[in-house]
Protein backbone atom coordinates (compact mmCIF):
# COMPACT_ATOMS: atom_id res chain seq x y z
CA UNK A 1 97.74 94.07 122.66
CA UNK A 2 98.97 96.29 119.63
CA UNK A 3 100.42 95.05 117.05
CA UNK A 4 102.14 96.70 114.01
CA UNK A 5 104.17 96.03 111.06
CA UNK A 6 107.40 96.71 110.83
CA UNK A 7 109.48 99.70 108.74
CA UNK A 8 108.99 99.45 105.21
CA UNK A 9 106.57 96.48 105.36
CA UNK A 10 103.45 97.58 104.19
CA UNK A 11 102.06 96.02 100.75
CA UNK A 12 99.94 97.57 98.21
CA UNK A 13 96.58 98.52 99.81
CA UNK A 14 93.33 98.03 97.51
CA UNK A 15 92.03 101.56 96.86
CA UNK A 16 88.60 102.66 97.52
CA UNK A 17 86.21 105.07 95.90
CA UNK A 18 88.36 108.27 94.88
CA UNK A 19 91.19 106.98 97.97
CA UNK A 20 94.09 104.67 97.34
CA UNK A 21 96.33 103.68 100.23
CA UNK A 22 99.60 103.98 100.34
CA UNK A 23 101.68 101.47 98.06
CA UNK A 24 105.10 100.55 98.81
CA UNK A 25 107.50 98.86 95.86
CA UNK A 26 107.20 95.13 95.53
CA UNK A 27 110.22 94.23 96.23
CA UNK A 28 110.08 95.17 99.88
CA UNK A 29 109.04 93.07 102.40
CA UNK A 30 105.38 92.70 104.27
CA UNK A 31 103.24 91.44 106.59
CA UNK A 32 100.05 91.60 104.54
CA UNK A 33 98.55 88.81 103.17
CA UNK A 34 96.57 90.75 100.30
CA UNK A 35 100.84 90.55 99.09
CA UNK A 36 100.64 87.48 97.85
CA UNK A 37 104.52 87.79 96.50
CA UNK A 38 105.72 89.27 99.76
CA UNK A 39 103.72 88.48 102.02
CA UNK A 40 103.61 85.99 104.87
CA UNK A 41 103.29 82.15 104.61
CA UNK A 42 101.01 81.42 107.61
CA UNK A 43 99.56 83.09 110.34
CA UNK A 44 101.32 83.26 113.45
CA UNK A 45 98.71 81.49 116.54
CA UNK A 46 98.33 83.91 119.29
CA UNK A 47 99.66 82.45 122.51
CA UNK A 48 97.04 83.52 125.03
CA UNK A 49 99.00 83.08 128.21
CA UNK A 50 100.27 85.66 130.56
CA UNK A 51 103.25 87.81 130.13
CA UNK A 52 105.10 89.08 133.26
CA UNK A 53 108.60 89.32 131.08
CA UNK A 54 106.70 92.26 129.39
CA UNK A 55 103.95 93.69 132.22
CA UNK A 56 107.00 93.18 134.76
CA UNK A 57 103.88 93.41 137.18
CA UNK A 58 102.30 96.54 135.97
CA UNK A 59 99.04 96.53 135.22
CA UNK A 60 97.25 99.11 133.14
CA UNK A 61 98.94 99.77 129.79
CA UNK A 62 97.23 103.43 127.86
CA UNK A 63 96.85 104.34 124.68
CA UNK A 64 94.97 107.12 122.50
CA UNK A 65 92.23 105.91 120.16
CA UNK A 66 89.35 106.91 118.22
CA UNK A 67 86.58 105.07 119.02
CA UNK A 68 83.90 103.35 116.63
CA UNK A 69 80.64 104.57 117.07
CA UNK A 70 79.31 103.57 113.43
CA UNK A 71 76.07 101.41 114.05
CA UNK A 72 76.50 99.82 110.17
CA UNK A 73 80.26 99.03 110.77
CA UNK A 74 79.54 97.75 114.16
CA UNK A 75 77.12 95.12 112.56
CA UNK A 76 79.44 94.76 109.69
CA UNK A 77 82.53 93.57 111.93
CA UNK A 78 79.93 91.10 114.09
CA UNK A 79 79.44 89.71 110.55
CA UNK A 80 82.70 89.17 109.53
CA UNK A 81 83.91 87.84 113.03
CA UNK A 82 81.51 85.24 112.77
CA UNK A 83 82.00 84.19 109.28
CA UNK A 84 85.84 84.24 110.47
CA UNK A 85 84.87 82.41 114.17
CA UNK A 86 86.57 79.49 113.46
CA UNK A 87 90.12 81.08 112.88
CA UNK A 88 89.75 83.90 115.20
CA UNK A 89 89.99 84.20 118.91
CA UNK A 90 86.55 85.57 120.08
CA UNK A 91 87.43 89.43 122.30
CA UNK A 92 83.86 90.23 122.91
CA UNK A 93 84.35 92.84 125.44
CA UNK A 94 87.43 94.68 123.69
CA UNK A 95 85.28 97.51 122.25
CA UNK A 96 86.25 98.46 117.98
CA UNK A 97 88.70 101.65 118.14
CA UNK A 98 91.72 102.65 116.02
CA UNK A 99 94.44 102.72 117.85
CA UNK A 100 95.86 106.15 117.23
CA UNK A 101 98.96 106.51 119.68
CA UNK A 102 100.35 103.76 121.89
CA UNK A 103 101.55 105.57 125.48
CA UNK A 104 102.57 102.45 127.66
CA UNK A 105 102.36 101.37 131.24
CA UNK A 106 100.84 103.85 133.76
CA UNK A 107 103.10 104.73 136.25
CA UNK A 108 103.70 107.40 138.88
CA UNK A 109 106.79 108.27 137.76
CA UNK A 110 109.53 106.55 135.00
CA UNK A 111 111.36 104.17 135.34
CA UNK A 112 111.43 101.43 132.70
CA UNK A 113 111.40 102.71 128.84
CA UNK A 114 107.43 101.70 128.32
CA UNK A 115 106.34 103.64 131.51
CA UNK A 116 103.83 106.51 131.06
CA UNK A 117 103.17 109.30 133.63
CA UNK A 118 100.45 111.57 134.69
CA UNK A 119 103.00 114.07 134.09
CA UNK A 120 103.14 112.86 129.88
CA UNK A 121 99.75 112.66 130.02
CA UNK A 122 99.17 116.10 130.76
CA UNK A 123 101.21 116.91 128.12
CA UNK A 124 99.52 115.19 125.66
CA UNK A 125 96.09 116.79 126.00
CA UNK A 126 98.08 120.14 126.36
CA UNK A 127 99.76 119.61 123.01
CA UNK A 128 95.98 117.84 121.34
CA UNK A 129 93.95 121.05 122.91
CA UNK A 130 96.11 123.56 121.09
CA UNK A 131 94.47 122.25 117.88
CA UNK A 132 92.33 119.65 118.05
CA UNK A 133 91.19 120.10 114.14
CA UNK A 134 87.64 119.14 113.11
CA UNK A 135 85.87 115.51 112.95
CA UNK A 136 86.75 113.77 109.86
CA UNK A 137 85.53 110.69 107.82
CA UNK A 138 88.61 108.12 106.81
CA UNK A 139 87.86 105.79 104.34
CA UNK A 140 88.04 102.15 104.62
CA UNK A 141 89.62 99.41 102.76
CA UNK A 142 88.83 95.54 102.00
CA UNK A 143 89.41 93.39 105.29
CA UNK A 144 93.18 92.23 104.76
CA UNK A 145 95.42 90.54 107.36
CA UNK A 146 98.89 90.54 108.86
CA UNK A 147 100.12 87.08 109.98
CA UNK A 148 98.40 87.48 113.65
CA UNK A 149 95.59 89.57 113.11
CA UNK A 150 92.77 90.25 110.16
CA UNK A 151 91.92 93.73 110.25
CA UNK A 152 89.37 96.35 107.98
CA UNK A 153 92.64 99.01 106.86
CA UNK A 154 91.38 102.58 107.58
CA UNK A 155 92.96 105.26 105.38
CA UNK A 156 94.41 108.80 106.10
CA UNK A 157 93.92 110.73 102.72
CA UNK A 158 94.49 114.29 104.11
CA UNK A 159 97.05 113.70 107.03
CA UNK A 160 94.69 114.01 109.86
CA UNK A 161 95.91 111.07 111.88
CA UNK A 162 99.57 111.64 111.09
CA UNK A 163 99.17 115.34 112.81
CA UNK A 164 97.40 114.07 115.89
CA UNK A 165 99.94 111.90 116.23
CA UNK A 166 102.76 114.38 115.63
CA UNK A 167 101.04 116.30 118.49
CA UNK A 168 101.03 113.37 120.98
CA UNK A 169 104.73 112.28 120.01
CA UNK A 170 105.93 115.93 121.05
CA UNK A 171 105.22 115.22 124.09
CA UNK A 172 105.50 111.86 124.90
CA UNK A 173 107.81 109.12 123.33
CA UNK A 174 105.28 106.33 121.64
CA UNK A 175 106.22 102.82 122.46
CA UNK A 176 106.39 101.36 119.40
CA UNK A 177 108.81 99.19 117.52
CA UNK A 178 107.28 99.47 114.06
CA UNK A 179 105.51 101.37 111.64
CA UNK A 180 102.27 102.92 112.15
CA UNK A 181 99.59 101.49 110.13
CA UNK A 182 95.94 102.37 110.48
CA UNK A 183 93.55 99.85 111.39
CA UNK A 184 90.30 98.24 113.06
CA UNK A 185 91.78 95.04 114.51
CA UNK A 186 88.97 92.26 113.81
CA UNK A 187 90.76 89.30 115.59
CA UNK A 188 93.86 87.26 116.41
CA UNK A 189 94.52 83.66 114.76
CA UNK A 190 94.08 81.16 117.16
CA UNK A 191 94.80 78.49 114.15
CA UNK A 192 98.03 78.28 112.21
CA UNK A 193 96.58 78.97 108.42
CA UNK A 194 98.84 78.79 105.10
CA UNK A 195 98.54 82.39 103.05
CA UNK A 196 96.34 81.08 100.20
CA UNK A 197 93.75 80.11 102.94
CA UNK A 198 93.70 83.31 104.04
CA UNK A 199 93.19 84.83 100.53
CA UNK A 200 90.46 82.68 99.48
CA UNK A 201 88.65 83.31 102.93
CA UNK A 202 89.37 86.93 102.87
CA UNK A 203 88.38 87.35 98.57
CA UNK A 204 84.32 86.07 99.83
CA UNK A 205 84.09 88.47 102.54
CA UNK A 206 81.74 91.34 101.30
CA UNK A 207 83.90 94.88 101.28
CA UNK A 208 83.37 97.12 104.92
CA UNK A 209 80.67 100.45 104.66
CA UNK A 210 82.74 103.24 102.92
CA UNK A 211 84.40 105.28 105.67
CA UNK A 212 84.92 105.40 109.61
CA UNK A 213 83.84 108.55 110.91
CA UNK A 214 86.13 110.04 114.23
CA UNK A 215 84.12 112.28 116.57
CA UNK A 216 86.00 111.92 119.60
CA UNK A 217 89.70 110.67 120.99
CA UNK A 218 89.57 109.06 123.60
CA UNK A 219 92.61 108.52 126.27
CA UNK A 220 92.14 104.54 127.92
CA UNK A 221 93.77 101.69 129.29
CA UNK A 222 93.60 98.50 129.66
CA UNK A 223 94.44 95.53 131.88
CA UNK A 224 97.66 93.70 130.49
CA UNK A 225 97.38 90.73 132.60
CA UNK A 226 93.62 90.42 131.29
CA UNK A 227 93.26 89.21 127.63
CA UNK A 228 90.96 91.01 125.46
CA UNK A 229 89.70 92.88 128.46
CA UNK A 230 87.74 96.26 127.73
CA UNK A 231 88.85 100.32 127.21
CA UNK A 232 88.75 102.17 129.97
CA UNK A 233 88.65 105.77 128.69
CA UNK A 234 90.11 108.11 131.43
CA UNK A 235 90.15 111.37 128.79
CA UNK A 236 87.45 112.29 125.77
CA UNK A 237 88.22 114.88 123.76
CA UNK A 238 85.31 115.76 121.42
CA UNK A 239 85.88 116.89 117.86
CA UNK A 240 83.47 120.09 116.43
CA UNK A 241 82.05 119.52 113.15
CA UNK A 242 83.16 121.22 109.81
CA UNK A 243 80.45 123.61 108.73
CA UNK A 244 79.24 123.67 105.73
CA UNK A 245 79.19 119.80 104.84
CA UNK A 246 76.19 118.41 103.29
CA UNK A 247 77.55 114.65 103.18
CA UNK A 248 80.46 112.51 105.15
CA UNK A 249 82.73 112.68 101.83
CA UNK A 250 81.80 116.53 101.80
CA UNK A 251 83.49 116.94 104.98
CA UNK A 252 86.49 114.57 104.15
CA UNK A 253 87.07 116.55 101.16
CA UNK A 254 86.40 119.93 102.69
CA UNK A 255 88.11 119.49 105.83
């Protein structure tokens, strides 16, 4: 599953290094729990049964992603989903991506509003092959949480995200019913916690390594009958590197 915040709901993210997210003014509403004025009460428990009123029978749902490849962050999210283990709902075979573009149900042709066609697809890679851009390094934020999921926030300091995904909504509408905000997805709640729980927990967890580096995007489904069930990448589009970069925050600077 995906899940999102809605318009205008995003808190104040912690900056990191020479990066500050984005901050939005307090008085607006949000799902974060690092708000601590705005901010949810509790987390909502994940309900893991199945949901036909939504899959309607249809089985594999697509999306675009970048995957995590990062050895150190890898390790570093094992850590913190045991230390979290007894709040989260373990997804052992749901490989770590960012979920950069959500497409919807595969289907040979449309006929419900979430559908996605081979057709779209095409389209898609068309519009990405054009200009792909370079490989880039995003940094990375303290884990935070919205009230069904903790999650490591991933930054987009020079708008490299926002144009891939300008290039894949040209061609295809994304189904999505909130704003887009970056992130690795470390677990759902599968325990109903107040916010100040959730702030103490999430003050002794050690900050993530500095920055995600994206190499590749990757088109995949899949199964939405299946909980937590793992990518399937169907399309891998493979990012050149920016010459001339002695470091990873050489290239984020430079590219």
């Amino acid at each position: 599953m995906i899940f999102t915040l809605s318009p205008g709901t995003e808190a104040a993210w912690r900056g990191i290094g020479q990066f500050t997210f984005p901050r939005r003014a307090d008085t607006m509403p949000s799902m974060l729990f690092s708000d601590a004025r705005n901010g949810p009460s509790e987390t909502l428990v994940a309900d893991l049964r199945d949901y036909p009123e939504w899959h309607r029978g249809r089985v594999r749902y697509g999306l675009w992603l970048a995957p995590v490849m990062d050895e150190a962050l890898h390790g570093y999210v094992a850590a913190v989903r045991q230390q979290l283990s007894d709040w989260l709902h373990p997804m052992p075979q749901r490989q770590l991506h960012l979920t950069l573009f959500v497409c919807g149900f595969e289907q040979p042709t449309s006929g419900a509003d979430d559908d996605f066609t081979p057709a779209q697809l095409r389209r898609q890679i068309e519009q990405l092959d054009r200009e792909p851009g370079a490989r880039c390094v995003l940094p990375l934020g303290p884990v935070d949480s919205f009230a069904t999921a903790a999650f490591i926030p991933v930054g987009d300091p020079q708008g490299r995200l926002s144009r891939w995904r300008h290039a894949l909504g040209g061609a295809g509408r994304e189904i999505r019913q909130a704003a887009y905000v970056p992130h690795i997805t470390l677990g759902l709640y599968r325990r109903k916690l107040t916010g100040e729980q959730v702030r103490a927990r999430l003050r002794d967890i050690d900050s993530p390594p500095r920055s995600l580096t994206v190499s590749e995007l990757h088109y995949a489904t899949y199964n939405a009958q299946a909980h937590f069930g793992p990518l399937e990448s169907h399309h891998r589009m493979a990012l050149p590197a920016v010459t001339g970069c002695v470091g990873p925050l050489d290239c984020l600077v430079m590219e």
